[in-house]
Protein backbone atom coordinates (compact mmCIF):
# COMPACT_ATOMS: atom_id res chain seq x y z
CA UNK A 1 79.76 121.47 227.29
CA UNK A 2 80.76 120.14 230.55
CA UNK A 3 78.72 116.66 230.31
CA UNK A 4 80.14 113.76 228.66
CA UNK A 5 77.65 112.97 225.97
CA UNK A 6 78.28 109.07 224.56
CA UNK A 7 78.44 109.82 220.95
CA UNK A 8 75.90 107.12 220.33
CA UNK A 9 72.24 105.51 220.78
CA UNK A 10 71.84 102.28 223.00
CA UNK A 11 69.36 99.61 220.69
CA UNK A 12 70.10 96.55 223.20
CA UNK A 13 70.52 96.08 227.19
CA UNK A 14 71.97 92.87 228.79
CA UNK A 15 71.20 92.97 232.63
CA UNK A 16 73.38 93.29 235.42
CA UNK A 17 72.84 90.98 238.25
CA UNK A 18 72.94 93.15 241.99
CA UNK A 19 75.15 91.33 244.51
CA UNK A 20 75.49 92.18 248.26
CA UNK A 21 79.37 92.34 249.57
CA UNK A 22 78.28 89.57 251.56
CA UNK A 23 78.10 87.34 248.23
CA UNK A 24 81.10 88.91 247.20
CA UNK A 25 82.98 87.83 250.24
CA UNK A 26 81.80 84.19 249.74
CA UNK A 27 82.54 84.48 245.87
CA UNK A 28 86.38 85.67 246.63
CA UNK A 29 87.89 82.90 248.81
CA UNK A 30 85.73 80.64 246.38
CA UNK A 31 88.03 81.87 243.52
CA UNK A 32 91.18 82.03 245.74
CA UNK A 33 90.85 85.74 245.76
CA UNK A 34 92.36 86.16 241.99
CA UNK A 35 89.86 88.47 239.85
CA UNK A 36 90.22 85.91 236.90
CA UNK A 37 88.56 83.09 238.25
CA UNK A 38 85.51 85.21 239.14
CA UNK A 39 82.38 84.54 237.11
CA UNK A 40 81.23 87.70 235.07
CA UNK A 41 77.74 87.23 235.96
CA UNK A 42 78.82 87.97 239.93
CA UNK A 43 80.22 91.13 238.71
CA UNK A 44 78.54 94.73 238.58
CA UNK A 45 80.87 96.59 236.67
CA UNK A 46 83.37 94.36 234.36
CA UNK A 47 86.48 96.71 234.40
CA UNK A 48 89.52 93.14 233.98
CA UNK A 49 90.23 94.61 230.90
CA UNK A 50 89.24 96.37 227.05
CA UNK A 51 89.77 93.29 225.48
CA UNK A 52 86.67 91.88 223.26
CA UNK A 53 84.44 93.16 225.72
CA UNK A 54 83.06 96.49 223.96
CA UNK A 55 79.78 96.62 222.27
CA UNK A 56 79.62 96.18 218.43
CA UNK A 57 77.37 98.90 216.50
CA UNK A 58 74.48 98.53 214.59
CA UNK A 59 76.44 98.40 210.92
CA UNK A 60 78.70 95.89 213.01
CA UNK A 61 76.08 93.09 213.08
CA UNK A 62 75.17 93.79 210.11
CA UNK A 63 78.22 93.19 208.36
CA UNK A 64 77.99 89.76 210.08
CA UNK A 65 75.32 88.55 208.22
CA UNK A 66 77.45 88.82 204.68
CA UNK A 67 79.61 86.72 206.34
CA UNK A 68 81.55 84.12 204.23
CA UNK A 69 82.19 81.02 205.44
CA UNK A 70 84.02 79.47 202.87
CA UNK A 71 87.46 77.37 204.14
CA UNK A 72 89.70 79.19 201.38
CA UNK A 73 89.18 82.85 199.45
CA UNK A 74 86.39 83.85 201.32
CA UNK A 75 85.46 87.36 200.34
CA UNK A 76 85.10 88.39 204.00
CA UNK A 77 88.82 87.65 204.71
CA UNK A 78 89.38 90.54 201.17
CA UNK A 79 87.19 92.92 203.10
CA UNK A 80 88.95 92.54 206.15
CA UNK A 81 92.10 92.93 204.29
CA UNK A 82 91.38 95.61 202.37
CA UNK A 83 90.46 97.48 205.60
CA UNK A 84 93.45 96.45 207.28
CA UNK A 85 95.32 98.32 204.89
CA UNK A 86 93.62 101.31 204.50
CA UNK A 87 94.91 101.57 207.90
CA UNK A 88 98.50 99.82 208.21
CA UNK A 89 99.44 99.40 204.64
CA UNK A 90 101.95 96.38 204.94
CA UNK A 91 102.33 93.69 201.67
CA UNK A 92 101.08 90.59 203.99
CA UNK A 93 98.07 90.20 206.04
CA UNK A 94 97.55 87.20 208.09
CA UNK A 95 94.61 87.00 210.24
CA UNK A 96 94.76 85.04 213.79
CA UNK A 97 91.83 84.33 216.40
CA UNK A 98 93.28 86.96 218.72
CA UNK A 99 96.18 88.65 219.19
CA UNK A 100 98.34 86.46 221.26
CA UNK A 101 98.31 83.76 218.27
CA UNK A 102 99.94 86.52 215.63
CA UNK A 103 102.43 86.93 218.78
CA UNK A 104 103.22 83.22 218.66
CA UNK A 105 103.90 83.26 214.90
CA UNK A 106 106.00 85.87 215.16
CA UNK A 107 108.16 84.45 218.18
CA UNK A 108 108.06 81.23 216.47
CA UNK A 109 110.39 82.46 213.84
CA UNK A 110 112.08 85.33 215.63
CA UNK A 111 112.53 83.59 219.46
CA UNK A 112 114.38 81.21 220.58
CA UNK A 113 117.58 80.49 223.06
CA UNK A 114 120.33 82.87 223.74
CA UNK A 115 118.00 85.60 222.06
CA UNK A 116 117.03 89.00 223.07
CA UNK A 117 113.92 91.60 222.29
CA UNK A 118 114.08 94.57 223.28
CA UNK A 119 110.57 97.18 223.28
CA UNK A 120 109.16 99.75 225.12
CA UNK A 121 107.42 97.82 227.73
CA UNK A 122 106.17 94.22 226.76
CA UNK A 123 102.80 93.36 227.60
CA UNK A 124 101.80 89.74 229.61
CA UNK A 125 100.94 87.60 226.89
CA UNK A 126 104.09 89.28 224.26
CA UNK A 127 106.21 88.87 227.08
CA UNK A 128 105.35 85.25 227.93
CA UNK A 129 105.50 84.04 223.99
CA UNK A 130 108.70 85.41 223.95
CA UNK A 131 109.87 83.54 227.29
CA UNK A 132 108.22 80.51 226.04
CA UNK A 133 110.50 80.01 223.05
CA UNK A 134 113.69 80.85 225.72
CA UNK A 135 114.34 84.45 224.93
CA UNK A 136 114.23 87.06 226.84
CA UNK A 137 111.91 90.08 226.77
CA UNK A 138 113.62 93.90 227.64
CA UNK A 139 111.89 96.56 228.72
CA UNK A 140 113.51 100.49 227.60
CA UNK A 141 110.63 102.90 228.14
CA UNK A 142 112.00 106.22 229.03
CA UNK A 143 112.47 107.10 233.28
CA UNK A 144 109.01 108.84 233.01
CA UNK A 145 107.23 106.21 231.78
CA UNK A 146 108.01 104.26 235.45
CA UNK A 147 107.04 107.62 237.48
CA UNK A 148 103.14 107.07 237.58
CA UNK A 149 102.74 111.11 238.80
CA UNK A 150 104.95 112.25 235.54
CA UNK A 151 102.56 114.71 233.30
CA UNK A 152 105.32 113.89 230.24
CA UNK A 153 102.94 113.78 227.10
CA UNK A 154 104.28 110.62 225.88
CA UNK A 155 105.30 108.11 228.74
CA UNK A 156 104.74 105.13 226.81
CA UNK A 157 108.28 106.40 224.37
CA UNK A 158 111.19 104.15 224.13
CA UNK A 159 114.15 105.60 225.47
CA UNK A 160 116.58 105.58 222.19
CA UNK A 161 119.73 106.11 224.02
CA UNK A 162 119.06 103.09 225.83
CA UNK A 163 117.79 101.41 222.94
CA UNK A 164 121.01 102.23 220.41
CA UNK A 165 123.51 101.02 223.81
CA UNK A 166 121.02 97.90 224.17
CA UNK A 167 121.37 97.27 220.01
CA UNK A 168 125.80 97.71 220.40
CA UNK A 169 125.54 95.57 223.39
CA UNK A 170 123.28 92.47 222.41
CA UNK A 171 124.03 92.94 218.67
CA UNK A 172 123.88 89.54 216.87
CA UNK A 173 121.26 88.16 219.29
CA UNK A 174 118.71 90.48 218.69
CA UNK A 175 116.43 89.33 216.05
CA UNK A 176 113.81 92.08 216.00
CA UNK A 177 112.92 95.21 217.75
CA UNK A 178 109.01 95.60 219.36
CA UNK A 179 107.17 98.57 220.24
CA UNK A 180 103.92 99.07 221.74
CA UNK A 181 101.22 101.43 221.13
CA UNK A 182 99.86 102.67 223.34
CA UNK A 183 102.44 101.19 226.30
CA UNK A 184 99.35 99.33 228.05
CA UNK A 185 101.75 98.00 231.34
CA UNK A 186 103.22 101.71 231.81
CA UNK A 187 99.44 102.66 232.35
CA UNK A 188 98.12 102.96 228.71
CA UNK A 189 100.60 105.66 228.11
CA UNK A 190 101.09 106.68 224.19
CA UNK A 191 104.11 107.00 221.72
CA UNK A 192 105.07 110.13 219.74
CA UNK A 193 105.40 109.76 216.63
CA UNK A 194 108.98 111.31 216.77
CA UNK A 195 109.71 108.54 219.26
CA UNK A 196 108.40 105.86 216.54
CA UNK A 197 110.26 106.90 213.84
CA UNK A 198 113.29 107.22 216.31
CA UNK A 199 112.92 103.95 217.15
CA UNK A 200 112.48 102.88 213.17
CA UNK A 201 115.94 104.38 212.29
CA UNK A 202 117.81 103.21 215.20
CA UNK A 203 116.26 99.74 213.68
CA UNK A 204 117.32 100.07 210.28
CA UNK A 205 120.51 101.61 211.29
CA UNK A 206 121.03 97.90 212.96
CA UNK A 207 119.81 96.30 210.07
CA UNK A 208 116.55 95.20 212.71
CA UNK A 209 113.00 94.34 211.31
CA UNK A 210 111.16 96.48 213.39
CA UNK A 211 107.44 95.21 214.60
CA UNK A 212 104.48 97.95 216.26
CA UNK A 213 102.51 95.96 218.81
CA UNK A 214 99.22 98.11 217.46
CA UNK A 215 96.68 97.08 219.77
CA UNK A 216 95.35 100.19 220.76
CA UNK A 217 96.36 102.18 217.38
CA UNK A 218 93.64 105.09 217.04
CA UNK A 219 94.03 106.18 220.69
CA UNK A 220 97.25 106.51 220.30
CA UNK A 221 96.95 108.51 217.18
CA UNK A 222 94.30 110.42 219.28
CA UNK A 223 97.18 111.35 221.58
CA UNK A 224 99.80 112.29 218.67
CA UNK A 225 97.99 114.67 217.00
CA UNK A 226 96.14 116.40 220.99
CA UNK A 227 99.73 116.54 222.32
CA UNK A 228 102.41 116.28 219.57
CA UNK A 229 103.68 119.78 217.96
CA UNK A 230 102.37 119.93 214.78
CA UNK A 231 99.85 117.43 214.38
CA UNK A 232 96.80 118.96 215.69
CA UNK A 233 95.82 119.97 211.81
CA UNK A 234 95.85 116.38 210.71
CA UNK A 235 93.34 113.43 210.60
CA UNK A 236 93.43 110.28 212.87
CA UNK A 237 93.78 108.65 209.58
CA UNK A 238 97.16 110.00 208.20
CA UNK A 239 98.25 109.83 211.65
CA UNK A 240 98.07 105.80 211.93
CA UNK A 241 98.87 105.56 208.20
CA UNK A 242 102.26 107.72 209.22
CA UNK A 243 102.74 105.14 212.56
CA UNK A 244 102.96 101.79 210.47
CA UNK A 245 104.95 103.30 207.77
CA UNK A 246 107.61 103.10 210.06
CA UNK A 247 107.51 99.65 210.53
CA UNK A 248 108.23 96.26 208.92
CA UNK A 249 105.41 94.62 210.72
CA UNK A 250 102.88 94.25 213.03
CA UNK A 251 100.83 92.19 215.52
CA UNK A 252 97.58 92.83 216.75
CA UNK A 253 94.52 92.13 218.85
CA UNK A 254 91.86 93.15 217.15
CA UNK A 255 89.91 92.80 220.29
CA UNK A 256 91.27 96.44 221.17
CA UNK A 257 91.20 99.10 218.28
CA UNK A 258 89.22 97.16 215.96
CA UNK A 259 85.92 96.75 218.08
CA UNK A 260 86.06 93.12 217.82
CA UNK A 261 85.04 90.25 220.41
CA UNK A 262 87.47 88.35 218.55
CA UNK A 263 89.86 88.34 216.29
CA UNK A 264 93.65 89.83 215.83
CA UNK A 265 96.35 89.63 212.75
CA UNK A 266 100.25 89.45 211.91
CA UNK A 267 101.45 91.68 209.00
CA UNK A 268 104.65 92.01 207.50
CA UNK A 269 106.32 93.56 204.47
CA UNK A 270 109.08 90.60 203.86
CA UNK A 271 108.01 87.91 201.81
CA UNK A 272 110.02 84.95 203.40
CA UNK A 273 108.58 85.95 206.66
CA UNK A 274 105.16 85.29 205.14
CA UNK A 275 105.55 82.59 204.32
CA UNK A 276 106.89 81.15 207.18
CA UNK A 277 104.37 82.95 209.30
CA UNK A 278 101.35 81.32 206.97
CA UNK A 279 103.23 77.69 207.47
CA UNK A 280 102.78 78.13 211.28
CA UNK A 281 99.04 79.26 210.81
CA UNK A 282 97.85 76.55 208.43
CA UNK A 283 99.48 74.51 211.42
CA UNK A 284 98.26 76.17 214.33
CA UNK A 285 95.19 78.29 213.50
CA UNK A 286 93.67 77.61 210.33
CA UNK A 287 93.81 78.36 206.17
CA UNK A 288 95.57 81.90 205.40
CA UNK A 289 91.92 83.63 204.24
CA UNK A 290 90.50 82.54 207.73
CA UNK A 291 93.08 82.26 210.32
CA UNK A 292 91.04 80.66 212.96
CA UNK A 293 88.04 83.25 212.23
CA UNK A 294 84.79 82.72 211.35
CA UNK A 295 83.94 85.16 208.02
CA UNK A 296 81.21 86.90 209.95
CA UNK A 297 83.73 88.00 212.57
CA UNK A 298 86.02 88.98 209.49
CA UNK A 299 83.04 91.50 208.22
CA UNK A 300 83.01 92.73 211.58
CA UNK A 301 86.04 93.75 212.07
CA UNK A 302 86.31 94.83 208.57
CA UNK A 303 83.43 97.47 209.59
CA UNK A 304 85.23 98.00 213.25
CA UNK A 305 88.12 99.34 211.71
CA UNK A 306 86.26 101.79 209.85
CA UNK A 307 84.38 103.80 213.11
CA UNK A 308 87.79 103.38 215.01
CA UNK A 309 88.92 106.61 213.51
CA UNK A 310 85.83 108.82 214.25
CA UNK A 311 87.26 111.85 215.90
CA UNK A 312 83.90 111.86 218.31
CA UNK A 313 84.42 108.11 219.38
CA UNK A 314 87.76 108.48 220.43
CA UNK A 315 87.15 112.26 221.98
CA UNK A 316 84.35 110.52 224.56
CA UNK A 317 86.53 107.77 224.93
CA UNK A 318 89.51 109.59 226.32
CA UNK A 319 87.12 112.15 227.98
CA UNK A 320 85.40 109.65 230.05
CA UNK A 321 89.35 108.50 231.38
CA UNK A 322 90.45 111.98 231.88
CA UNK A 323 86.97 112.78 234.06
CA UNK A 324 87.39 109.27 236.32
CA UNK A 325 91.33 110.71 237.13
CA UNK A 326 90.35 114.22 237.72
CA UNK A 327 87.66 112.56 240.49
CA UNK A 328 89.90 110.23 241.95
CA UNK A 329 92.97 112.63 241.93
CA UNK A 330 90.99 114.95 243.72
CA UNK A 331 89.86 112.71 246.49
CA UNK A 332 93.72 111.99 246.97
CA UNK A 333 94.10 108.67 245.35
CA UNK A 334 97.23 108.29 243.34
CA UNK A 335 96.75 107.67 239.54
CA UNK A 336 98.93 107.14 236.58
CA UNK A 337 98.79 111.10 235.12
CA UNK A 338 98.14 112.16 232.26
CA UNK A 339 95.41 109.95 231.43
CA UNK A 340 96.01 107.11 229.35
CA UNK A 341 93.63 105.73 226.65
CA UNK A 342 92.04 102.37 227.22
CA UNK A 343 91.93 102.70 231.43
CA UNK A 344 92.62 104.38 234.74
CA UNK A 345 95.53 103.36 236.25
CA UNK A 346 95.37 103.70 240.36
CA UNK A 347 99.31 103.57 241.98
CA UNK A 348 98.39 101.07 244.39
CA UNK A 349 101.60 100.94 245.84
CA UNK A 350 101.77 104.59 246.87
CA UNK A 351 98.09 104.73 247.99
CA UNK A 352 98.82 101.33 249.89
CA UNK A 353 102.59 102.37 251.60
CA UNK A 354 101.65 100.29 254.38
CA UNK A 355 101.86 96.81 251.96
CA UNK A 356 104.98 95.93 250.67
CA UNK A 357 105.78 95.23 246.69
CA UNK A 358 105.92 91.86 247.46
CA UNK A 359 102.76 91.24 249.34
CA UNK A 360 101.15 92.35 246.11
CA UNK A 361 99.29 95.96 247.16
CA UNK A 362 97.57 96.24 243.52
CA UNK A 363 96.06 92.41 244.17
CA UNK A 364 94.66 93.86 247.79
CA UNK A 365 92.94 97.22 246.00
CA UNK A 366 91.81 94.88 243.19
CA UNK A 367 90.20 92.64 246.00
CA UNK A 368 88.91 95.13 247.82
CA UNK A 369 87.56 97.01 244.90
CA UNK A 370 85.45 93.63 244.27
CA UNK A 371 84.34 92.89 247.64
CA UNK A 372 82.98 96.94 248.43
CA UNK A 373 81.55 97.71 244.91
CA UNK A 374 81.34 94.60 242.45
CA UNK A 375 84.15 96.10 240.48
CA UNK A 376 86.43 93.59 238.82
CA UNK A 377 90.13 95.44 238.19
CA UNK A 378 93.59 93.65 237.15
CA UNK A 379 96.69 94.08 238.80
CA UNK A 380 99.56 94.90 236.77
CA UNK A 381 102.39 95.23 239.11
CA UNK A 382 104.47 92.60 241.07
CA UNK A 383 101.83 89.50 240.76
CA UNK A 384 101.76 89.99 236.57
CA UNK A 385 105.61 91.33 236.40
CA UNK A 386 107.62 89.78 239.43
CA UNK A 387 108.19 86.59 238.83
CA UNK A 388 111.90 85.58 236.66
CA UNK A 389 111.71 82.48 234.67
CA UNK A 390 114.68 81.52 236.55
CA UNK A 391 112.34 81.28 239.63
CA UNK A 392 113.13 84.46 241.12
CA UNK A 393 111.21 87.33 242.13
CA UNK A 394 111.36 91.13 242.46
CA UNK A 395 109.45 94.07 242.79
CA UNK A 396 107.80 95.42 239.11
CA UNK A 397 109.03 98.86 237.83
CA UNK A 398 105.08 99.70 239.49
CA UNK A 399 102.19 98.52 241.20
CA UNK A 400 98.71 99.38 239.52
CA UNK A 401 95.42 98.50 239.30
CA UNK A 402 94.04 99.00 236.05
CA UNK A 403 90.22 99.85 235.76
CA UNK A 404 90.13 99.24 231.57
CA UNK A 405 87.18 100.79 229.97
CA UNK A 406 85.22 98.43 227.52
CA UNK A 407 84.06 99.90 224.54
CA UNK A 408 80.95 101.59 224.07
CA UNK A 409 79.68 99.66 227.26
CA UNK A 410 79.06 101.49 230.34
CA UNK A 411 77.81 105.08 230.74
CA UNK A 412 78.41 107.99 232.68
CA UNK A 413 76.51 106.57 235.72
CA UNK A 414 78.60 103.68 235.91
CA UNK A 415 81.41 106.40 235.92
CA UNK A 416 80.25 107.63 238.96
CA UNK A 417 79.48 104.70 240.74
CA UNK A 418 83.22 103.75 240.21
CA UNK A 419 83.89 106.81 242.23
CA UNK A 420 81.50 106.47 244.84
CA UNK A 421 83.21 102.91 245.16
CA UNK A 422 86.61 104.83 245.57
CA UNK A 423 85.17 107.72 248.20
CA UNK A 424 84.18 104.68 250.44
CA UNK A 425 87.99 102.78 250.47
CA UNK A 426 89.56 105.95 251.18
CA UNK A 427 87.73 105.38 254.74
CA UNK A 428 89.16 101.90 254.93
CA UNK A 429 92.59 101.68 252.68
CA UNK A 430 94.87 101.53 255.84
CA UNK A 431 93.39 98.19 256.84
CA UNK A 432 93.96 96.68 253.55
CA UNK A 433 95.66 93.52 254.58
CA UNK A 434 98.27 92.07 251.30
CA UNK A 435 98.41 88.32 249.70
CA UNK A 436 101.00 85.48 249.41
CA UNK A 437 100.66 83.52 246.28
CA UNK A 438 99.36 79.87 247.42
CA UNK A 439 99.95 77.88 243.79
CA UNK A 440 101.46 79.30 240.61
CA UNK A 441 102.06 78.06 237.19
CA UNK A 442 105.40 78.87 235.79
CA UNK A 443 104.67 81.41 233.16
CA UNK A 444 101.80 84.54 232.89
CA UNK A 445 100.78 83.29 236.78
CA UNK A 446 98.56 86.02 236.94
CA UNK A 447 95.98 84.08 235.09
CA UNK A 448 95.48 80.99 237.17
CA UNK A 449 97.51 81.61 240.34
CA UNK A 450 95.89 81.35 243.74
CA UNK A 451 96.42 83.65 246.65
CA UNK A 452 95.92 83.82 250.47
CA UNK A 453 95.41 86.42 252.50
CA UNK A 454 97.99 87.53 254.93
């Protein structure tokens, strides 16, 4: 059937407030035109990113109510561990509030001056944990992965010639190799698994603990076995067990692939590790069986993790992505092809020639995506990626807007509107106008920054 069917009953509504562009308007130069300091409530269609915002099921909340909340061996945090590995069967499990905190374990022990981490393409927050210890972050996705019109299968790969040249080069101050699936800056693009256990032996070849940044896991498994030779017989299941096998650890937001609002974990296979990493959390986040979680939100995930893999889930998922690019591609609007997982990527820098790189043409669609329709987007281009911690600043590999999908949250209607939204600024694109940034903190400015409008 042509229709895309959501594989699932709605039991509970929250209301969306209707604002006229006028509002909008006023509501933009009150939050100095940057989409984060927006108040949800003044939004129609909350697309800033997948993050925690999804909807939990029925057997979600239900788990909730068994929740433990005992300080130390709570049996919530042995659920949630026991599902964890079903999935990504590593020795040590160590749960965190969200996924940035697992990243600033892990760059606790493996950061630090003079050091350098290479990956497919780091994320904001992994890159800015990594910058705030005083290494440096390296992106080594393959030439395809930076060409938003490529139709290569697997744009998010790491480019392993680059990656063994990068390993001879930095050799000694390289403490750990990174890889994210799927690659959310290169526009939610996934990994093969080829590519993931290339990237595990050229590792181990350099004697390299090598850590998946799983966020978004099961899409990317969705991906391997639709795309990847060979895989189309096998379950989601053996297909994310395979992924983590290749690795010696892993961070994650469990606010992505685990259908959480909150929640994320560090595991790891080496022992000494562990225990360091548990040192920093009883410091930072809370007892090892809690990790700055509540039990109920333990049980939640626990039961998250479980419906992740559901072959129907993850088909309407990716089906409603695929059907907001073929729309948009064929009203002429550039978008990151083939379509990712978790969001639609729009090349704002192509569709907006007339702005250059560094008067941020992703922050002017974002704005003006807001102002016409009430649809919050996030730039990921020069305004998240520019700026050098030596003060500097460039153009980013790309300028997008990303439109990310929330979970089991919006319908096909909303879909449409989206592109209705889109049909109107092809009208009015050339008289986008771009931004200066006014005020800017020195790391992840995209946050908190303020902009102007040229």
């Amino acid at each position: 059937m042509k229709t895309i069917i959501e594989p699932f009953r709605i039991k509970s509504v929250e209301p969306i407030r209707m604002t006229t562009r006028e509002e909008r308007q006023r509501l933009l130069e009150e939050a100095h035109f940057n989409m984060f300091a927006l108040h949800s409530d003044d939004v129609l269609i909350d697309l800033l990113t997948d993050s925690g915002t999804g909807a939990m099921s029925s057997a979600q909340w239900a788990a909730m109510m068994r929740g433990d909340e005992s300080y130390a061996g709570s049996p919530s945090f042995y659920r949630f561990e026991a599902a964890v590995k079903n999935l990504a069967p590593f020795k040590h499990v160590i749960p965190t509030h969200q996924g940035r905190a697992a990243e600033d374990i892990l760059f606790s022990i493996f950061g630090g001056p003079g050091r350098n981490i290479p990956s497919n393409t780091h994320f904001d927050t992994t890159r800015g944990n990594i910058e705030s210890s005083g290494a440096m972050g390296h992106d080594l996705v393959i030439a395809e992965g930076n060409d938003p019109a490529s139709l290569h299968p697997f744009k998010g790969n790491m480019d392993l010639a680059r990656l063994e040249a990068y390993l001879q080069e930095h050799r000694d101050s390289v403490p750990c190799v990174m890889l994210t699936i799927t690659n959310n800056a290169g526009g939610g693009q996934p990994v093969s698994l080829e590519n993931i256990r290339g990237v595990s032996a050229l590792a181990k070849r350099h004697n390299k603990p090598f850590f998946i940044d799983g966020c978004r896991f099961a899409e990317n498994a969705w991906f391997i076995k639709q795309r990847e030779p060979g895989q189309q017989d096998r379950s989601i299941l053996e297909i994310v067990r395979d992924c983590f096998t290749c690795a010696d650890g892993m961070t994650m937001s469990a606010k992505k692939d685990a259908f959480g609002n909150i929640g994320g974990w560090l595991a790891l296979n080496d022992d000494e590790l562990a225990e360091q990493a548990r040192t920093h959390l009883i410091r930072t986040e809370g007892f090892p069986t809690y990790g700055g979680l509540a039990g109920r939100d333990l049980d939640a995930l626990a039961q998250g993790l479980s419906e992740i893999v559901d072959e129907n889930y993850l088909h309407y998922r990716i089906r409603t992505n695929e059907y907001i690019i073929e729309r948009l591609d064929a009203l002429g609007v550039p978008v990151v092809k083939p379509a990712g997982g978790h969001a639609v990527f729009v090349d704002a820098r192509k569709w907006l020639e007339h702005i250059p790189p560094l008067e941020y043409p992703g922050q002017a669609l974002a704005v003006a995506l807001y102002e016409l329709g009430g649809i919050r987007g996030c730039e990921i281009g020069t305004v998240m990626f520019g700026a050098h911690p030596d003060g500097s600043e460039a153009p980013a590999a790309m300028d997008l807007v990303r439109l990310a999908i929330p979970r089991r949250t919006y319908t096909q209607s909303h879909a449409d509107y989206i592109i209705e939204v889109f049909e109107e600024l092809v009208d009015i694109k050339d008289s986008l106008k771009g931004f200066r940034i006014s005020r800017q903190p020195k790391l992840m400015r995209h946050f908190t920054c303020s902009f102007e409008r040229l």
